[in-house]
C-alpha atoms as a PDB file:
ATOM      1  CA  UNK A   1      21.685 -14.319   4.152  1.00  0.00           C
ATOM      2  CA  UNK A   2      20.968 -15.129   7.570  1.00  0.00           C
ATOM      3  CA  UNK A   3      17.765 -14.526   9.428  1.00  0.00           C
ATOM      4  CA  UNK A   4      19.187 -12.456  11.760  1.00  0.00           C
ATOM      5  CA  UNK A   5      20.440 -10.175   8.601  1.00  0.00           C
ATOM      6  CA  UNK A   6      16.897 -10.573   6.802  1.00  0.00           C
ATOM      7  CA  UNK A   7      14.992  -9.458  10.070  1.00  0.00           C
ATOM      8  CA  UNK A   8      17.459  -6.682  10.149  1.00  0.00           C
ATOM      9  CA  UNK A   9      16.469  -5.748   6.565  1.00  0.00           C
ATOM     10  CA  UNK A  10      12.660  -6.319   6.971  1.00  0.00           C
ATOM     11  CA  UNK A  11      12.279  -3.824  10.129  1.00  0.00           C
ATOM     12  CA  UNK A  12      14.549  -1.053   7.958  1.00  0.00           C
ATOM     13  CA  UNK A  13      12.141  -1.659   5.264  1.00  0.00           C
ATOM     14  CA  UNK A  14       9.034  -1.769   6.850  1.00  0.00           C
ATOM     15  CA  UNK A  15      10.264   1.429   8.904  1.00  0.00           C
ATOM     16  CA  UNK A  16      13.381   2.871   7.429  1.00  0.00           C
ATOM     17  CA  UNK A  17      15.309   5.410   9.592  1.00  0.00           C
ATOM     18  CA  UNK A  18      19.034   6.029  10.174  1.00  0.00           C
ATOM     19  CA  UNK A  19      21.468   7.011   8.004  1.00  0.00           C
ATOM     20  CA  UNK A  20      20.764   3.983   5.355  1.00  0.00           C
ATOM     21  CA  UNK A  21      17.078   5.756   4.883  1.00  0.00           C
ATOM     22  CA  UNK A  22      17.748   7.546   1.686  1.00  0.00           C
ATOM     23  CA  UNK A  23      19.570   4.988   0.221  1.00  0.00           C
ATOM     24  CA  UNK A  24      16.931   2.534   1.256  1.00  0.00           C
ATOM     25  CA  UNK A  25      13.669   4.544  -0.129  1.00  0.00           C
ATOM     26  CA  UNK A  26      15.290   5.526  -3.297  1.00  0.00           C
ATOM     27  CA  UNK A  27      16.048   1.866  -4.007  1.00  0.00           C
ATOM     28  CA  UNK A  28      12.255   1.125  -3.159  1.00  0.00           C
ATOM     29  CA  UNK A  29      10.928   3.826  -5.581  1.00  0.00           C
ATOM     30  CA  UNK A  30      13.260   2.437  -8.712  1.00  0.00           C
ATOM     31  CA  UNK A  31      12.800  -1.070  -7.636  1.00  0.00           C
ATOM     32  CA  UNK A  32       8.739  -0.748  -7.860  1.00  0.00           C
ATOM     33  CA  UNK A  33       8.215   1.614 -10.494  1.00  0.00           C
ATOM     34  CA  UNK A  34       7.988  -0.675 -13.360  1.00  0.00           C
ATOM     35  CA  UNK A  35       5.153  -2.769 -11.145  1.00  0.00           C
ATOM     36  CA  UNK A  36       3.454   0.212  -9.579  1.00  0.00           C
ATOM     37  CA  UNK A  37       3.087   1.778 -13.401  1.00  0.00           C
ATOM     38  CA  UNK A  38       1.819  -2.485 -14.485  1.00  0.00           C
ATOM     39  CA  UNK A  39      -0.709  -1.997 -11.725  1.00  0.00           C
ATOM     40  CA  UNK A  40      -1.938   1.450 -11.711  1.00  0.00           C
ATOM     41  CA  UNK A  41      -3.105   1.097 -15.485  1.00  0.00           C
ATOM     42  CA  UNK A  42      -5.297  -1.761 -14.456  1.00  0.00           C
ATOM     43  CA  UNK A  43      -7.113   1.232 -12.784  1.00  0.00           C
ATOM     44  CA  UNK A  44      -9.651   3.549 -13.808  1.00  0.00           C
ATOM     45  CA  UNK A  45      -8.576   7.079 -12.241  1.00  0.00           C
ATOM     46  CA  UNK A  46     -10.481  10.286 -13.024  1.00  0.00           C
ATOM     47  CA  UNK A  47      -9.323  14.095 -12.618  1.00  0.00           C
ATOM     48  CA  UNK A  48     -11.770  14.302  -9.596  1.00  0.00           C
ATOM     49  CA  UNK A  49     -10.833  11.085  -7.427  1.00  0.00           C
ATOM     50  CA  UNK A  50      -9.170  12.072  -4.145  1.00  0.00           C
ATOM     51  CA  UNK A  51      -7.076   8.769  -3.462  1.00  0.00           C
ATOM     52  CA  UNK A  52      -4.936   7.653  -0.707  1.00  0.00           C
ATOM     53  CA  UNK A  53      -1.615   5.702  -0.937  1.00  0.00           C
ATOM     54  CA  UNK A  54      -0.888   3.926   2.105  1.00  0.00           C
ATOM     55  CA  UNK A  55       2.874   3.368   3.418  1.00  0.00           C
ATOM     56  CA  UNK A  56       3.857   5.611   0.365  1.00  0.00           C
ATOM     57  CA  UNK A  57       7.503   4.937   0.978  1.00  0.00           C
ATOM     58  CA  UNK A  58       9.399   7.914  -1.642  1.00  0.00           C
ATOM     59  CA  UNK A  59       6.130   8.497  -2.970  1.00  0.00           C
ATOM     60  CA  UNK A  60       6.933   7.312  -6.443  1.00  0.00           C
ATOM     61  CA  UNK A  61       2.833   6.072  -6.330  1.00  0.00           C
ATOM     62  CA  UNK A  62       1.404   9.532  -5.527  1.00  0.00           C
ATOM     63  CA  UNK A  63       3.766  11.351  -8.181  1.00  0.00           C
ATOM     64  CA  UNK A  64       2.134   8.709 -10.725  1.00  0.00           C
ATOM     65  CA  UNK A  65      -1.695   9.476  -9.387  1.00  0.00           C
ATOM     66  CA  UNK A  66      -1.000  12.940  -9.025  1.00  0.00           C
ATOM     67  CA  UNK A  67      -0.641  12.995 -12.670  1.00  0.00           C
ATOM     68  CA  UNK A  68      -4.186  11.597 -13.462  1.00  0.00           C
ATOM     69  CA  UNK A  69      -6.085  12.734 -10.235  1.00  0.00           C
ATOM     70  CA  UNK A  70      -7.431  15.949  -8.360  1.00  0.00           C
ATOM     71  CA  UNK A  71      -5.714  14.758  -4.804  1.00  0.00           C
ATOM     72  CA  UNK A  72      -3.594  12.595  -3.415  1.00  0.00           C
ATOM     73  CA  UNK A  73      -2.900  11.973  -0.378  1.00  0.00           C
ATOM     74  CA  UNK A  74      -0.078   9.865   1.645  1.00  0.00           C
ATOM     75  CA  UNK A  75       0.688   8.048   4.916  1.00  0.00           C
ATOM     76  CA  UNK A  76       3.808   6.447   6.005  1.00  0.00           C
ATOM     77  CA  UNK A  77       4.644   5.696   9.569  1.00  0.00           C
ATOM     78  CA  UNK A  78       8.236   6.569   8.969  1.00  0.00           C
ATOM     79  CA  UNK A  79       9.193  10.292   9.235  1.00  0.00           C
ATOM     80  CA  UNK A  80      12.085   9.725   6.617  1.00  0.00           C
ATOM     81  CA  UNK A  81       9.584   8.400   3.993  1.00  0.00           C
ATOM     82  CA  UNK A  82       7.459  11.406   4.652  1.00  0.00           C
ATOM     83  CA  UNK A  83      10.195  13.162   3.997  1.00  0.00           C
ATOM     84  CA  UNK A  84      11.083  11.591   0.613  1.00  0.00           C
ATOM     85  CA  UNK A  85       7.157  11.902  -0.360  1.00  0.00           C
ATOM     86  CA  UNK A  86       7.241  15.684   0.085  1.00  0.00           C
ATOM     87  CA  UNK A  87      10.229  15.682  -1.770  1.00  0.00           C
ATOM     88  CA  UNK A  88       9.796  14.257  -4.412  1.00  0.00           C
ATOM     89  CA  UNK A  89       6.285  15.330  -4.906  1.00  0.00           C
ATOM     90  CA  UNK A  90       7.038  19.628  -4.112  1.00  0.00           C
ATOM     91  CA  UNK A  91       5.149  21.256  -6.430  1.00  0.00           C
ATOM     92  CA  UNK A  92       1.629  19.054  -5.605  1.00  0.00           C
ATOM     93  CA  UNK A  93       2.084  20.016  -2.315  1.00  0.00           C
ATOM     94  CA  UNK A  94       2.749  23.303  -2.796  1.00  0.00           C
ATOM     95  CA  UNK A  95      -0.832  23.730  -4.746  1.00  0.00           C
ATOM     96  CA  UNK A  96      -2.298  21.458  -2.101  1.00  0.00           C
ATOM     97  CA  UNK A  97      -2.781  18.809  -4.477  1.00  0.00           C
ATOM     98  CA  UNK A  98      -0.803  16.169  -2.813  1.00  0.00           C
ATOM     99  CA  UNK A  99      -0.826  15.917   1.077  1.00  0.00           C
ATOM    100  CA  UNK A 100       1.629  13.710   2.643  1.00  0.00           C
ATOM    101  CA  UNK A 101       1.502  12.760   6.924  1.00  0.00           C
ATOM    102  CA  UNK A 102       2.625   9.818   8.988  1.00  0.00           C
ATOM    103  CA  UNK A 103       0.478   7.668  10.192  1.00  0.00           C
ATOM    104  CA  UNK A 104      -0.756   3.869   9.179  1.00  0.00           C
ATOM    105  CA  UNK A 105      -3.178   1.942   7.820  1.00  0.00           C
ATOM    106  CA  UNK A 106      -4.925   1.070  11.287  1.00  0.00           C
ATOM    107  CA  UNK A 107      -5.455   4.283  12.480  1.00  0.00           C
ATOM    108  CA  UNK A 108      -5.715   6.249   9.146  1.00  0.00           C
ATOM    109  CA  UNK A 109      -5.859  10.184  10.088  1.00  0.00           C
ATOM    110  CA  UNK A 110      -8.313  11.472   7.544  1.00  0.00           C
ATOM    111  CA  UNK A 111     -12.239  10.664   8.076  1.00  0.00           C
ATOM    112  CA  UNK A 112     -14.701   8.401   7.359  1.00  0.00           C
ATOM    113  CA  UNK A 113     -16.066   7.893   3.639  1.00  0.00           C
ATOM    114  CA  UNK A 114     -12.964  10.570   2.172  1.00  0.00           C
ATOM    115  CA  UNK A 115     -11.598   9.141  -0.797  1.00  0.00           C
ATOM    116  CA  UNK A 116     -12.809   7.627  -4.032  1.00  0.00           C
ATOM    117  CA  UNK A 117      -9.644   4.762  -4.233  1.00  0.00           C
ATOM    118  CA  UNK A 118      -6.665   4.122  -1.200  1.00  0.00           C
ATOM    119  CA  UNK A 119      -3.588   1.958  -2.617  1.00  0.00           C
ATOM    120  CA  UNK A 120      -1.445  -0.196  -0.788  1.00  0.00           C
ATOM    121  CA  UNK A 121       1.965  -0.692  -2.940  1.00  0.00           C
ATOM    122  CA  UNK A 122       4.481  -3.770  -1.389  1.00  0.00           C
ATOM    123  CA  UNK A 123       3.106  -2.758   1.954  1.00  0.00           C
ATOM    124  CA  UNK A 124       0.735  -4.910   3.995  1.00  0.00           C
ATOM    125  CA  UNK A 125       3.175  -7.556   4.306  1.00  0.00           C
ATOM    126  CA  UNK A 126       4.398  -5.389   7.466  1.00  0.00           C
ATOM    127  CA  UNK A 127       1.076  -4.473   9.082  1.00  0.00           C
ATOM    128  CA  UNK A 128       1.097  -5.899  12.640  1.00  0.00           C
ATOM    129  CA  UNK A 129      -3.344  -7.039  11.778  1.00  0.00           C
ATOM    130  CA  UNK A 130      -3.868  -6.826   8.524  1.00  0.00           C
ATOM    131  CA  UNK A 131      -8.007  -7.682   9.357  1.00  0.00           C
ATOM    132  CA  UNK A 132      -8.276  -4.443  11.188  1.00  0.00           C
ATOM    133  CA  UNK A 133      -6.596  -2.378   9.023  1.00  0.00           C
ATOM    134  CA  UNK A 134      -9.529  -3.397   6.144  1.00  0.00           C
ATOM    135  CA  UNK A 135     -12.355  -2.433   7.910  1.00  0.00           C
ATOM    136  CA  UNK A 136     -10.381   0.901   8.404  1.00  0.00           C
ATOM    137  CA  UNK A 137      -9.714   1.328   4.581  1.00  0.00           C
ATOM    138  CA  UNK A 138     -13.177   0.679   4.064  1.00  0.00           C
ATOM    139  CA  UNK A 139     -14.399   2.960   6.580  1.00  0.00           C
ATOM    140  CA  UNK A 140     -12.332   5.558   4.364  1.00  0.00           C
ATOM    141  CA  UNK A 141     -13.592   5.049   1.481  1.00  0.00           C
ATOM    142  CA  UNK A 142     -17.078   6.600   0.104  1.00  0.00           C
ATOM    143  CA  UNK A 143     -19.465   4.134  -1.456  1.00  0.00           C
ATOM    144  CA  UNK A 144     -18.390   2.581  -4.189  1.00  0.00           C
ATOM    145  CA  UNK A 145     -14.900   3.504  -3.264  1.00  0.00           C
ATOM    146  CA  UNK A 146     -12.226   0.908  -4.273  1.00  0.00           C
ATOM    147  CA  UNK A 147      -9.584  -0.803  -2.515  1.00  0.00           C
ATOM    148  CA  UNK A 148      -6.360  -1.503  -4.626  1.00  0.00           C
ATOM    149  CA  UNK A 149      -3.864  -3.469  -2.722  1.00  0.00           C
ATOM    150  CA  UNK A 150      -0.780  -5.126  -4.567  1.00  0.00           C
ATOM    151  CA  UNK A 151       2.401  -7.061  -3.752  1.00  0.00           C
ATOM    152  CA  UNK A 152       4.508  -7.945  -5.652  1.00  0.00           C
ATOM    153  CA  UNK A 153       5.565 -11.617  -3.601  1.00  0.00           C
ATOM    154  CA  UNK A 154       2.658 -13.783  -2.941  1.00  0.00           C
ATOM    155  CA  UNK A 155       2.153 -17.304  -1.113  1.00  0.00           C
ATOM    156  CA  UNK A 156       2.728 -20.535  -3.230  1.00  0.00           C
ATOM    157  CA  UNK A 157       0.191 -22.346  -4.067  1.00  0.00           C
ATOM    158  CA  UNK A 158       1.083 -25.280  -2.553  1.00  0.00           C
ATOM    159  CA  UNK A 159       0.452 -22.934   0.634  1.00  0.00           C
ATOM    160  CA  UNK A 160       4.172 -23.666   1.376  1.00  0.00           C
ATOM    161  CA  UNK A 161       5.557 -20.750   3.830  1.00  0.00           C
ATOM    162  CA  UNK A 162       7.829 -18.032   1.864  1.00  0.00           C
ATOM    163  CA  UNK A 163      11.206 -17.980   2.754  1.00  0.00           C
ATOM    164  CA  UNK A 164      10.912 -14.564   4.898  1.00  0.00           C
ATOM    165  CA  UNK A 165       7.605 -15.536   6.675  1.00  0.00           C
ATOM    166  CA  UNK A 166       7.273 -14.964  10.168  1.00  0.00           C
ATOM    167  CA  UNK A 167      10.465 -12.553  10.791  1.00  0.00           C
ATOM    168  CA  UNK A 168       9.847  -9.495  13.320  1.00  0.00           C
ATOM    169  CA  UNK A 169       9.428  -6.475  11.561  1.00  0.00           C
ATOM    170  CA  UNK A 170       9.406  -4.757  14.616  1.00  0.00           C
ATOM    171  CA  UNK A 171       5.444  -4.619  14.596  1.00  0.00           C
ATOM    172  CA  UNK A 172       4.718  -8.103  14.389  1.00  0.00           C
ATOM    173  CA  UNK A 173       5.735 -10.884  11.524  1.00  0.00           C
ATOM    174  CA  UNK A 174       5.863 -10.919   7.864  1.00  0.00           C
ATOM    175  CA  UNK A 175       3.061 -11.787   6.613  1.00  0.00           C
ATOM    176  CA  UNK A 176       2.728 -13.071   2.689  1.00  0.00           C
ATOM    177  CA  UNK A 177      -0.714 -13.785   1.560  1.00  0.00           C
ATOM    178  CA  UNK A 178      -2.226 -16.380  -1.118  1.00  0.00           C
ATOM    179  CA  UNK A 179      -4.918 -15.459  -3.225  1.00  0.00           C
ATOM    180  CA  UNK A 180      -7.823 -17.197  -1.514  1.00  0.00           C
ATOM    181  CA  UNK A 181      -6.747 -16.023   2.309  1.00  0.00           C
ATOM    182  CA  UNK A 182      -6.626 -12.312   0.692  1.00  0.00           C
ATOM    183  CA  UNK A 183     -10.305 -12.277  -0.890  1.00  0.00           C
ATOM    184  CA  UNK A 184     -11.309 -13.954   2.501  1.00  0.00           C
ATOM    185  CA  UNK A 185      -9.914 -11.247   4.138  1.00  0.00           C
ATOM    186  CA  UNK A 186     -11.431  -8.271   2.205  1.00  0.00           C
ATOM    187  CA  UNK A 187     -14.840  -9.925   1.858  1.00  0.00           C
ATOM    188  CA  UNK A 188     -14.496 -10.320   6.193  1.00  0.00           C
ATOM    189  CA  UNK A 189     -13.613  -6.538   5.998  1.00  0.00           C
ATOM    190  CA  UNK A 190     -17.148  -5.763   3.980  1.00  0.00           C
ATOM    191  CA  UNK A 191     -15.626  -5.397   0.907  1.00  0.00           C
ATOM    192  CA  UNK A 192     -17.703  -6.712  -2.404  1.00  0.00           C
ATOM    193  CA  UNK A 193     -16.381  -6.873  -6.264  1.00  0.00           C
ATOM    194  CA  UNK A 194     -13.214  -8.842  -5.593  1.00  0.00           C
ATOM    195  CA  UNK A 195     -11.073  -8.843  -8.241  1.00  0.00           C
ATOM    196  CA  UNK A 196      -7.500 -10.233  -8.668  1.00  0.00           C
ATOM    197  CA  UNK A 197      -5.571  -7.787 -11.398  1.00  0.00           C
ATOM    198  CA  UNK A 198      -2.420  -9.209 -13.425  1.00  0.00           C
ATOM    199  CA  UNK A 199      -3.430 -13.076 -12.821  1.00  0.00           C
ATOM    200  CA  UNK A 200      -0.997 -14.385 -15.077  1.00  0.00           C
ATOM    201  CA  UNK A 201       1.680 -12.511 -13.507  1.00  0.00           C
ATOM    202  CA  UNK A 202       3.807 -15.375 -11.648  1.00  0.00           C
ATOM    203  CA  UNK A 203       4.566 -13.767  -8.195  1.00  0.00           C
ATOM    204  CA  UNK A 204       2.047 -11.033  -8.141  1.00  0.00           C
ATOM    205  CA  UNK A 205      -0.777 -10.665  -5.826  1.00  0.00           C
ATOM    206  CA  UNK A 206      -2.988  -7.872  -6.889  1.00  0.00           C
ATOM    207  CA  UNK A 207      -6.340  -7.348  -5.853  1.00  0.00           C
ATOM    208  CA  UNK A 208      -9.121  -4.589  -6.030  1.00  0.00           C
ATOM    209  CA  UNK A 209     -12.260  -4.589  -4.144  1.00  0.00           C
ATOM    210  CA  UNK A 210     -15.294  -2.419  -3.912  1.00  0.00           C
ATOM    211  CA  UNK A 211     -16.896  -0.444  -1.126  1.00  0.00           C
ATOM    212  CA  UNK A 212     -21.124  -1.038  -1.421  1.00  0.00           C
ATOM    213  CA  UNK A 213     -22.942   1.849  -2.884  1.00  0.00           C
ATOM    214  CA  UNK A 214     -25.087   3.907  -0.475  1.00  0.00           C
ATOM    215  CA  UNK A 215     -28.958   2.736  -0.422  1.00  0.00           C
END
């Protein structure tokens, strides 16, 4: 596969659109349901958290939390993955338990100190500053809140570059993070509690991190 091909790939993934969306999102949803599952029972979630799911793709994620949770909500900055999301997840938004809007994870459309845990599911490879975007999630999150942000490709540890590193997404590069430059970047962001999930998983980078409690 060429690069050309891959950054072709990469933008339709990061933004999918066209008539290939459906295909592309319903691939995404049964391609990451086994890990999303792996990761979301490393995760304490209680019938009153309100939790956000950021770039919620076909929102396989929210119809998981919606099971366990009293809201979910969804952002996605492409209107077919919005789309999808409401789909899929019809009766929670019907009884205004799930709400599903575009938007992305540096300007998040909900305000400050909201929800009790955001996820971020095969995702922040594509966000054009991944810093900034932090300090937004924690923003959103009340005290204590917790930050659970998984991918399922991380960086080797020789630090050697990943194959698709660095190809436009159409919003900036791809971006694949190692363990040590993605606790850096949460603790920057004000985060505290760092904890990677799922260590012994091979290729898995999954991390959750704490909002401070109020004085």
């Amino acid at each position: 596969m060429t690069r050309k091909i891959m950054g072709w790939l990469i933008r339709e993934l990061r933004k999918p659109s066209g008539f290939l969306a459906p295909f592309l999102i319903s691939s995404m949803n049964l391609g990451h349901s086994r890990f999303t599952r792996k990761v979301l029972g490393e995760v304490s979630i209680t019938s009153s958290d309100k939790i956000l799911d950021i770039g919620c793709g076909g929102g396989n994620a929210i119809s998981i939390m919606a099971e366990s949770c009293g809201a979910v909500y969804g952002i996605d900055p492409s209107p077919s993955c919005v789309k999808k999301s409401t789909d899929k997840n019809r009766n929670g938004v019907k009884t205004n338990r799930v709400v599903i809007r575009e938007g992305d994870a540096e300007a998040i459309p909900f305000g400050d100190g909201t929800f009790d845990l955001i996820t971020a599911f095969e995702t922040v490879y594509f966000w054009p500053d991944v810093e900034s975007a932090f300090m937004e999630i924690h923003r959103k999150l009340k005290p204590s809140g917790i930050f659970l942000v998984a991918c399922e490709t991380r960086r080797p540890e020789s630090g050697e570059k990943h194959l698709l590193e660095d190809i436009d997404t159409g919003n900036g590069t791809f971006r694949i993070f190692g363990r040590g430059e993605m606790r850096d970047i949460l603790s920057a962001a004000g985060f505290v509690d760092i904890k990677e999930l799922l260590p012994r998983e091979d290729r898995w980078l999954c991390m959750s991190a704490q909002k401070m409690s109020a004085l």
